[in-house]
N, C-alpha and C. Protein backbone atom coordinates (compact mmCIF):
# COMPACT_ATOMS: atom_id res chain seq x y z
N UNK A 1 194.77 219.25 -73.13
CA UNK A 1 193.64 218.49 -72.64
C UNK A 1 192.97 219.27 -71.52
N UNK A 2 191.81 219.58 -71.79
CA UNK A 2 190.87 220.14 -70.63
C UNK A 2 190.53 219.13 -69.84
N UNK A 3 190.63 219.69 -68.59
CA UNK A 3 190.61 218.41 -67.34
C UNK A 3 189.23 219.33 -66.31
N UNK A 4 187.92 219.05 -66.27
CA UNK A 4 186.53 219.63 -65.12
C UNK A 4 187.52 219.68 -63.36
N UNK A 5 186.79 220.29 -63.17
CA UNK A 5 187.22 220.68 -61.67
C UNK A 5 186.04 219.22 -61.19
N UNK A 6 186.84 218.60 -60.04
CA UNK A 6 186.23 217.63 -59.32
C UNK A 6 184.98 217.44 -59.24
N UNK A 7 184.71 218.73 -58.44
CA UNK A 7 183.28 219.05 -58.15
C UNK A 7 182.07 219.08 -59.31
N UNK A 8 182.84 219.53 -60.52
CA UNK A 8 181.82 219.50 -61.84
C UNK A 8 181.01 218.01 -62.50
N UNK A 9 182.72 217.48 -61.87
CA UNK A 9 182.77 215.70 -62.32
C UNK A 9 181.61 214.91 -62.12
N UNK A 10 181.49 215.01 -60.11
CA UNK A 10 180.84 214.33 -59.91
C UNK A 10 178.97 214.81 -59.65
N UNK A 11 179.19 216.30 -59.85
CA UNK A 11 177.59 216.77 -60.25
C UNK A 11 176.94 215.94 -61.44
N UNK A 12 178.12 216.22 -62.57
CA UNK A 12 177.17 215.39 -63.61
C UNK A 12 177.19 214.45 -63.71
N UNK A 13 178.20 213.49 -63.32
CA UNK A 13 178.10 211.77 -62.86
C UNK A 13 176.59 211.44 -62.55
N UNK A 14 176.62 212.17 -60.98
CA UNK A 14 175.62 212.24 -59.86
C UNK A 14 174.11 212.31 -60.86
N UNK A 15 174.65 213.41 -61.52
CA UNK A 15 172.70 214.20 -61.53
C UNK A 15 172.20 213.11 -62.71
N UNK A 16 173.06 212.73 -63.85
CA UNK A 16 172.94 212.12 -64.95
C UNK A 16 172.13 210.76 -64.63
N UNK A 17 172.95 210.08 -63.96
CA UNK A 17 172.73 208.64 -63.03
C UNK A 17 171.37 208.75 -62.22
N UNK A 18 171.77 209.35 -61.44
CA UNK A 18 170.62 209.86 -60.26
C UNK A 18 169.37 210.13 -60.88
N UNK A 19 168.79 210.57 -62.37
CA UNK A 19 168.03 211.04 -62.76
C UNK A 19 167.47 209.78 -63.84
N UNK A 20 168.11 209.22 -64.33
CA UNK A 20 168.29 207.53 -64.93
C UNK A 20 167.44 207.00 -64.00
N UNK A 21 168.58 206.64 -62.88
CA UNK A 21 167.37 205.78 -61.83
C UNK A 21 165.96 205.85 -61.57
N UNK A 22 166.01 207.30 -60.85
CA UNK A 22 164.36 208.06 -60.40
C UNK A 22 163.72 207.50 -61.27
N UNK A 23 164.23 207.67 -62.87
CA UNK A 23 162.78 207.60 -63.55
C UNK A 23 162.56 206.02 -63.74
N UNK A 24 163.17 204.80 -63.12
CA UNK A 24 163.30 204.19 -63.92
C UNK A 24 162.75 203.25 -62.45
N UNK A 25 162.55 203.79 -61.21
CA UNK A 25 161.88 203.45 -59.72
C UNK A 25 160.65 203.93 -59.94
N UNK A 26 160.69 205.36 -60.31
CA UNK A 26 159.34 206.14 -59.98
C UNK A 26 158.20 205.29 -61.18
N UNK A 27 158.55 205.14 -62.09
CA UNK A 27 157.63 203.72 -63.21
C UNK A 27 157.58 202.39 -62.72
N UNK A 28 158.06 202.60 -62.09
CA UNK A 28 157.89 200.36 -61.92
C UNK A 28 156.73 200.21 -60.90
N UNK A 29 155.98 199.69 -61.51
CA UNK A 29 154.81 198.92 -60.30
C UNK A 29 154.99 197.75 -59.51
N UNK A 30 154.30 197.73 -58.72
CA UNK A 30 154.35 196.99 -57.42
C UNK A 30 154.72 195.69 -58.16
N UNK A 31 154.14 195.04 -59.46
CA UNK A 31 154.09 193.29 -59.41
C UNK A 31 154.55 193.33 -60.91
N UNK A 32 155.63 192.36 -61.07
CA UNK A 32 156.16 192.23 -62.40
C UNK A 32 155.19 191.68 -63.40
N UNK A 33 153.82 191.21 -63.07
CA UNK A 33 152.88 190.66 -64.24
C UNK A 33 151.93 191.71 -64.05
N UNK A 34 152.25 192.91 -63.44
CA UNK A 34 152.05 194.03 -63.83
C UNK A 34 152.63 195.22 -65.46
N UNK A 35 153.69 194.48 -65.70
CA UNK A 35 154.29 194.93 -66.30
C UNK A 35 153.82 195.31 -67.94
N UNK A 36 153.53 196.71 -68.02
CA UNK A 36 152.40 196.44 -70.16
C UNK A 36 153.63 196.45 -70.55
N UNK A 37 153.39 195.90 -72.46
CA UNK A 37 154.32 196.47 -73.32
C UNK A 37 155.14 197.60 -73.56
N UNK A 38 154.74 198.36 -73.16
CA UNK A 38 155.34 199.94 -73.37
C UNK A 38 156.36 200.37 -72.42
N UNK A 39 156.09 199.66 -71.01
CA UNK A 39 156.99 199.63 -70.15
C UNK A 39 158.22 198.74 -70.12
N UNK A 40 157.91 197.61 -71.00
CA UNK A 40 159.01 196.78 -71.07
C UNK A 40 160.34 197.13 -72.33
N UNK A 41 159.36 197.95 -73.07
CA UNK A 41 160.43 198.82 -74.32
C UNK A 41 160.39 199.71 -74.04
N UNK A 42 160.73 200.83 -73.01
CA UNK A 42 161.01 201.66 -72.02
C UNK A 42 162.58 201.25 -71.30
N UNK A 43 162.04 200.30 -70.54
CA UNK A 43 163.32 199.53 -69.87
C UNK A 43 164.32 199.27 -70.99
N UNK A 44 163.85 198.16 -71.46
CA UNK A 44 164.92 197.45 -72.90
C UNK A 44 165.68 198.93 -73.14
N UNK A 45 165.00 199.72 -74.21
CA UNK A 45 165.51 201.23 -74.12
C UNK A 45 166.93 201.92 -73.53
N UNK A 46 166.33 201.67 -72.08
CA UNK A 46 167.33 202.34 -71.20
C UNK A 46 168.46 200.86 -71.14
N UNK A 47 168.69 199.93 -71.53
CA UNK A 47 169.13 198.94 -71.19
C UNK A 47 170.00 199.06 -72.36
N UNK A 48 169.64 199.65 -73.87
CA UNK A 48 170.58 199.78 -75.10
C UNK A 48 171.37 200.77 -74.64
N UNK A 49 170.65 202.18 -74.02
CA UNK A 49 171.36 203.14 -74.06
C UNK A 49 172.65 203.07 -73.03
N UNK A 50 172.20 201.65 -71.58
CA UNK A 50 173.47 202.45 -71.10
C UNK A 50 174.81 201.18 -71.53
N UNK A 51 174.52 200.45 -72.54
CA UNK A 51 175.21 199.68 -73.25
C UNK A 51 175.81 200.77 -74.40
N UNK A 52 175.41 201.76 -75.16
CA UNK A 52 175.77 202.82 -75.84
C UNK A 52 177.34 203.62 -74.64
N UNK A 53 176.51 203.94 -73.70
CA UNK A 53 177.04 204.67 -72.24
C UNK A 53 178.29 204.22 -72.32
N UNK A 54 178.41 202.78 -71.98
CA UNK A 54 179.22 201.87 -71.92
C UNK A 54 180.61 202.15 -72.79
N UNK A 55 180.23 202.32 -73.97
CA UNK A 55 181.40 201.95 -75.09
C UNK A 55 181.92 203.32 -75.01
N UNK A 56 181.40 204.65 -74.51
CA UNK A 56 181.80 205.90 -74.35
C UNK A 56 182.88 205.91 -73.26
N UNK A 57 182.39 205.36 -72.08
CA UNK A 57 183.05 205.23 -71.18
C UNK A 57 184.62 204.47 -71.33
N UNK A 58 184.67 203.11 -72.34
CA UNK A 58 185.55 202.42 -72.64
C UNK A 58 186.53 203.63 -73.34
N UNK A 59 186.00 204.37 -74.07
CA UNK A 59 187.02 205.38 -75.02
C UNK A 59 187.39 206.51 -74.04
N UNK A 60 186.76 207.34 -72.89
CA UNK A 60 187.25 207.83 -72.18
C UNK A 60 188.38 207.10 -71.30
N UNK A 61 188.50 206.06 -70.74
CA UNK A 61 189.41 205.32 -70.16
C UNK A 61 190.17 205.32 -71.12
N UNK A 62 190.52 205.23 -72.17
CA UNK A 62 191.35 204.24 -72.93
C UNK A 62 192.11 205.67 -73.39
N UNK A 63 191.46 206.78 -73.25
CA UNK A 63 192.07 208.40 -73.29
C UNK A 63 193.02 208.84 -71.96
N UNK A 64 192.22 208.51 -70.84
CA UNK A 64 192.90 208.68 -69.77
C UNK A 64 193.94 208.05 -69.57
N UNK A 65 194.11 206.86 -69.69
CA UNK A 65 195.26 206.06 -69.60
C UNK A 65 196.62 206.45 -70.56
N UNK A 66 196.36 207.53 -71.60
CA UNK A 66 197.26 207.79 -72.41
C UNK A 66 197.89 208.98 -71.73
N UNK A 67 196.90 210.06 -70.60
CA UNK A 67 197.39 211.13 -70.35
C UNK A 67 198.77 211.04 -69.32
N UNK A 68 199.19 212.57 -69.78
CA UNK A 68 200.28 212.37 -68.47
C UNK A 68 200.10 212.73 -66.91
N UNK A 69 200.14 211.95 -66.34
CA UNK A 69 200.08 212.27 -64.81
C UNK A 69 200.45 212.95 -64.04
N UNK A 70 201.66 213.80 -64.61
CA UNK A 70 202.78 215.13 -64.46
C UNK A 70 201.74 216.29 -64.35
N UNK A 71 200.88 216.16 -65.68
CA UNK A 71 200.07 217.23 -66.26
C UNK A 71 199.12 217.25 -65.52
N UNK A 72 198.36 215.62 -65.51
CA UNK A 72 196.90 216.17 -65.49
C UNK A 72 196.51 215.22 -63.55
N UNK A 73 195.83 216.23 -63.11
CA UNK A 73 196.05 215.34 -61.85
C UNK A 73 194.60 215.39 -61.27
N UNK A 74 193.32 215.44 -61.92
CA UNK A 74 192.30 214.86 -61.84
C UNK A 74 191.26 213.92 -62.74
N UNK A 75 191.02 212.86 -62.59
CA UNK A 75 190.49 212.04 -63.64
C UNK A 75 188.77 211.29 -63.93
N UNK A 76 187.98 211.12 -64.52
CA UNK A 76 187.05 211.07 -64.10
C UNK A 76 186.95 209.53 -63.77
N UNK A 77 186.50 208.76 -62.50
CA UNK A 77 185.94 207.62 -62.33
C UNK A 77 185.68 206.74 -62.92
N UNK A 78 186.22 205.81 -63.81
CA UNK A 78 185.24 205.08 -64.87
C UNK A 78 184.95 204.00 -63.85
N UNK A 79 185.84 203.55 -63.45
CA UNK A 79 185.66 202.42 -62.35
C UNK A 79 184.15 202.35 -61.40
N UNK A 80 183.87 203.80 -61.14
CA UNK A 80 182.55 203.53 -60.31
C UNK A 80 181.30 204.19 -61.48
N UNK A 81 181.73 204.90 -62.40
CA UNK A 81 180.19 204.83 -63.15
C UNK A 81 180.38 203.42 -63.83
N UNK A 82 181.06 202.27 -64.52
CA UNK A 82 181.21 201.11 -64.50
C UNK A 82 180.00 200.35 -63.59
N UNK A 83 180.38 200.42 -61.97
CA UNK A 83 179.82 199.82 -61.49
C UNK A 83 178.20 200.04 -61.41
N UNK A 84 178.19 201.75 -61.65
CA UNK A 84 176.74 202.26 -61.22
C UNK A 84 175.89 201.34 -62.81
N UNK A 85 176.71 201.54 -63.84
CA UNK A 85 175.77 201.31 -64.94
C UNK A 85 175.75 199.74 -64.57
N UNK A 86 175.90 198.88 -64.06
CA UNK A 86 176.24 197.48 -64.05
C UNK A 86 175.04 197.58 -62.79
N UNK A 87 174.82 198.10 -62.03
CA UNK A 87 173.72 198.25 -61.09
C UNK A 87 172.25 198.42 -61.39
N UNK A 88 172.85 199.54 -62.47
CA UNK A 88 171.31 199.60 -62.87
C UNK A 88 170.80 198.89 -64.15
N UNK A 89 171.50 198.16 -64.74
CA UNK A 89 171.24 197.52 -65.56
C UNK A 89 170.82 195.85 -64.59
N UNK A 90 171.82 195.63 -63.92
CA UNK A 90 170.73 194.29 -62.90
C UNK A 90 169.85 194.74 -62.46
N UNK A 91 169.58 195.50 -61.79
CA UNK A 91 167.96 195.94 -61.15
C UNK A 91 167.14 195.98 -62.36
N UNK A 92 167.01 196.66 -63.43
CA UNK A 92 166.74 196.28 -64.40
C UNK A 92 165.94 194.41 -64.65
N UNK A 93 166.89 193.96 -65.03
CA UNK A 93 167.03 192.41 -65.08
C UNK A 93 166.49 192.02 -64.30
N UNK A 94 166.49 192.03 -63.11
CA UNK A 94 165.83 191.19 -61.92
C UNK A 94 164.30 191.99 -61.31
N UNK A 95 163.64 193.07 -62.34
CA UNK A 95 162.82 193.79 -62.25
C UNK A 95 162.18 192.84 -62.91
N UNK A 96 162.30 192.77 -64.52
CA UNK A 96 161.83 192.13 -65.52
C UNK A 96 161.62 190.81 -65.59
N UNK A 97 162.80 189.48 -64.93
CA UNK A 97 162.40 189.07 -64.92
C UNK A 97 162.74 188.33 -64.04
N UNK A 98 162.34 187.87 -62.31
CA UNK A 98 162.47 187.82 -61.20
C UNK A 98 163.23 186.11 -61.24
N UNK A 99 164.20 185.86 -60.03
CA UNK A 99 164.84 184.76 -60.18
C UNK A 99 163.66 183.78 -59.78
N UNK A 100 162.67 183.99 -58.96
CA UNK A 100 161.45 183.49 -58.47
C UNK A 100 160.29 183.68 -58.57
N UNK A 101 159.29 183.16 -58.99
CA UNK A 101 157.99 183.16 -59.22
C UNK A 101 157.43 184.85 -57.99
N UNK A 102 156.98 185.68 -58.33
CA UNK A 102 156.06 186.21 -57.31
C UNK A 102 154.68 185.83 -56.77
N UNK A 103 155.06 186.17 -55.75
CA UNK A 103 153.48 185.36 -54.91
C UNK A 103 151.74 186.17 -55.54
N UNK A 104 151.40 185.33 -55.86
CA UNK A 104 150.05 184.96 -56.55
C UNK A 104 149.14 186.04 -55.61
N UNK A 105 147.98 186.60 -56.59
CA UNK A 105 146.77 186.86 -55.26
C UNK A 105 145.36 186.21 -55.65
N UNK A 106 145.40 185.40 -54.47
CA UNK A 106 144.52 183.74 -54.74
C UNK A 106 143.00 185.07 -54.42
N UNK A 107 142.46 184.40 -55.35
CA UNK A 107 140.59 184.86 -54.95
C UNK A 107 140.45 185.13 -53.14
N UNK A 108 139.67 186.02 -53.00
CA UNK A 108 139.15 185.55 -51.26
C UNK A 108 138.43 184.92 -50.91
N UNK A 109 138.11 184.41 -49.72
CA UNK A 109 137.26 183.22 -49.57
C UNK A 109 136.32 183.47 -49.17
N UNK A 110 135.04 182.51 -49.15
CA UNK A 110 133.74 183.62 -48.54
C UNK A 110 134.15 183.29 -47.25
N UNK A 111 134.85 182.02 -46.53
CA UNK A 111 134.97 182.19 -44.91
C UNK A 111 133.57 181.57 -44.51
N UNK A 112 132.08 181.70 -45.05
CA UNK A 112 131.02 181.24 -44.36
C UNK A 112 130.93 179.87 -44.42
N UNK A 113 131.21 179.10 -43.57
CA UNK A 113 131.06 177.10 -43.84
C UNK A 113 129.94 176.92 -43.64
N UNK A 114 128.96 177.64 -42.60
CA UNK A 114 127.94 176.74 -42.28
C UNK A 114 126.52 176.80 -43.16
N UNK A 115 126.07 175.55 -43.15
CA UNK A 115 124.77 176.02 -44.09
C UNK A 115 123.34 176.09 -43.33
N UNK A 116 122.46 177.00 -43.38
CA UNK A 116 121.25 176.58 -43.03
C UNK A 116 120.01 175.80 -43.53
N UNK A 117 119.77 174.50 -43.25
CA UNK A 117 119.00 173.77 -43.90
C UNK A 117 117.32 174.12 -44.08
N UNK A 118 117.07 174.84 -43.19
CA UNK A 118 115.98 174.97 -42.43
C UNK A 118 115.08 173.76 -41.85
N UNK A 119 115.93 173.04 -41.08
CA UNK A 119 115.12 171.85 -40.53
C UNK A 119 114.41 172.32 -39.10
């Protein structure tokens, strides 16, 4: 069993994740009824794939747990990319579709009350 040096581990953890996110902040606009079609099957998208992610991750664990600990004495994290994909999949969710109404932008007002009659 080939076992990455630490440092390799968490570069590609890091850069993989890290690069997921960016793109997935650097697209989102300011107001969720901002949101077009294309952007919402974009998200969904990334929302199958890291459900795909997911079941990879389950078979790496379920590998690790078989190895010997004698042998192999670095392992990769599932426990915190777990949590990262569980992060970005709620931000996600609560992007799309907010636990609370967002605040409205009401018309402006003209502000002028008074009228001139010409009396």
């Amino acid at each position: 069993m080939m076992v990455l040096p630490q440092r390799s581990l968490s570069f590609c953890a890091t850069g993989v994740f890290c690069g997921l996110l960016m793109s997935v902040v650097m697209s989102a606009p300011a107001r969720a009824d901002d949101i077009d079609e294309i952007q919402r099957r974009d998200l969904a998208l990334i929302q199958t794939q890291i459900e795909q992610i997911k079941v990879v991750v389950d078979r790496i664990d379920a590998r690790q747990e078989k190895t010997n600990p004698e042998i192999t004495r670095i392992y990769f994290d599932t426990r915190m990319l777990r949590s990262d994909l569980t992060s970005i999949t709620s931000g996600i969710d609560a992007y799309l579709a907010p636990e609370r109404l967002l605040p409205r932008h009401p018309m402006p007002l003209d502000g002028d009350y008074l009228e001139d009659r010409g009396q």
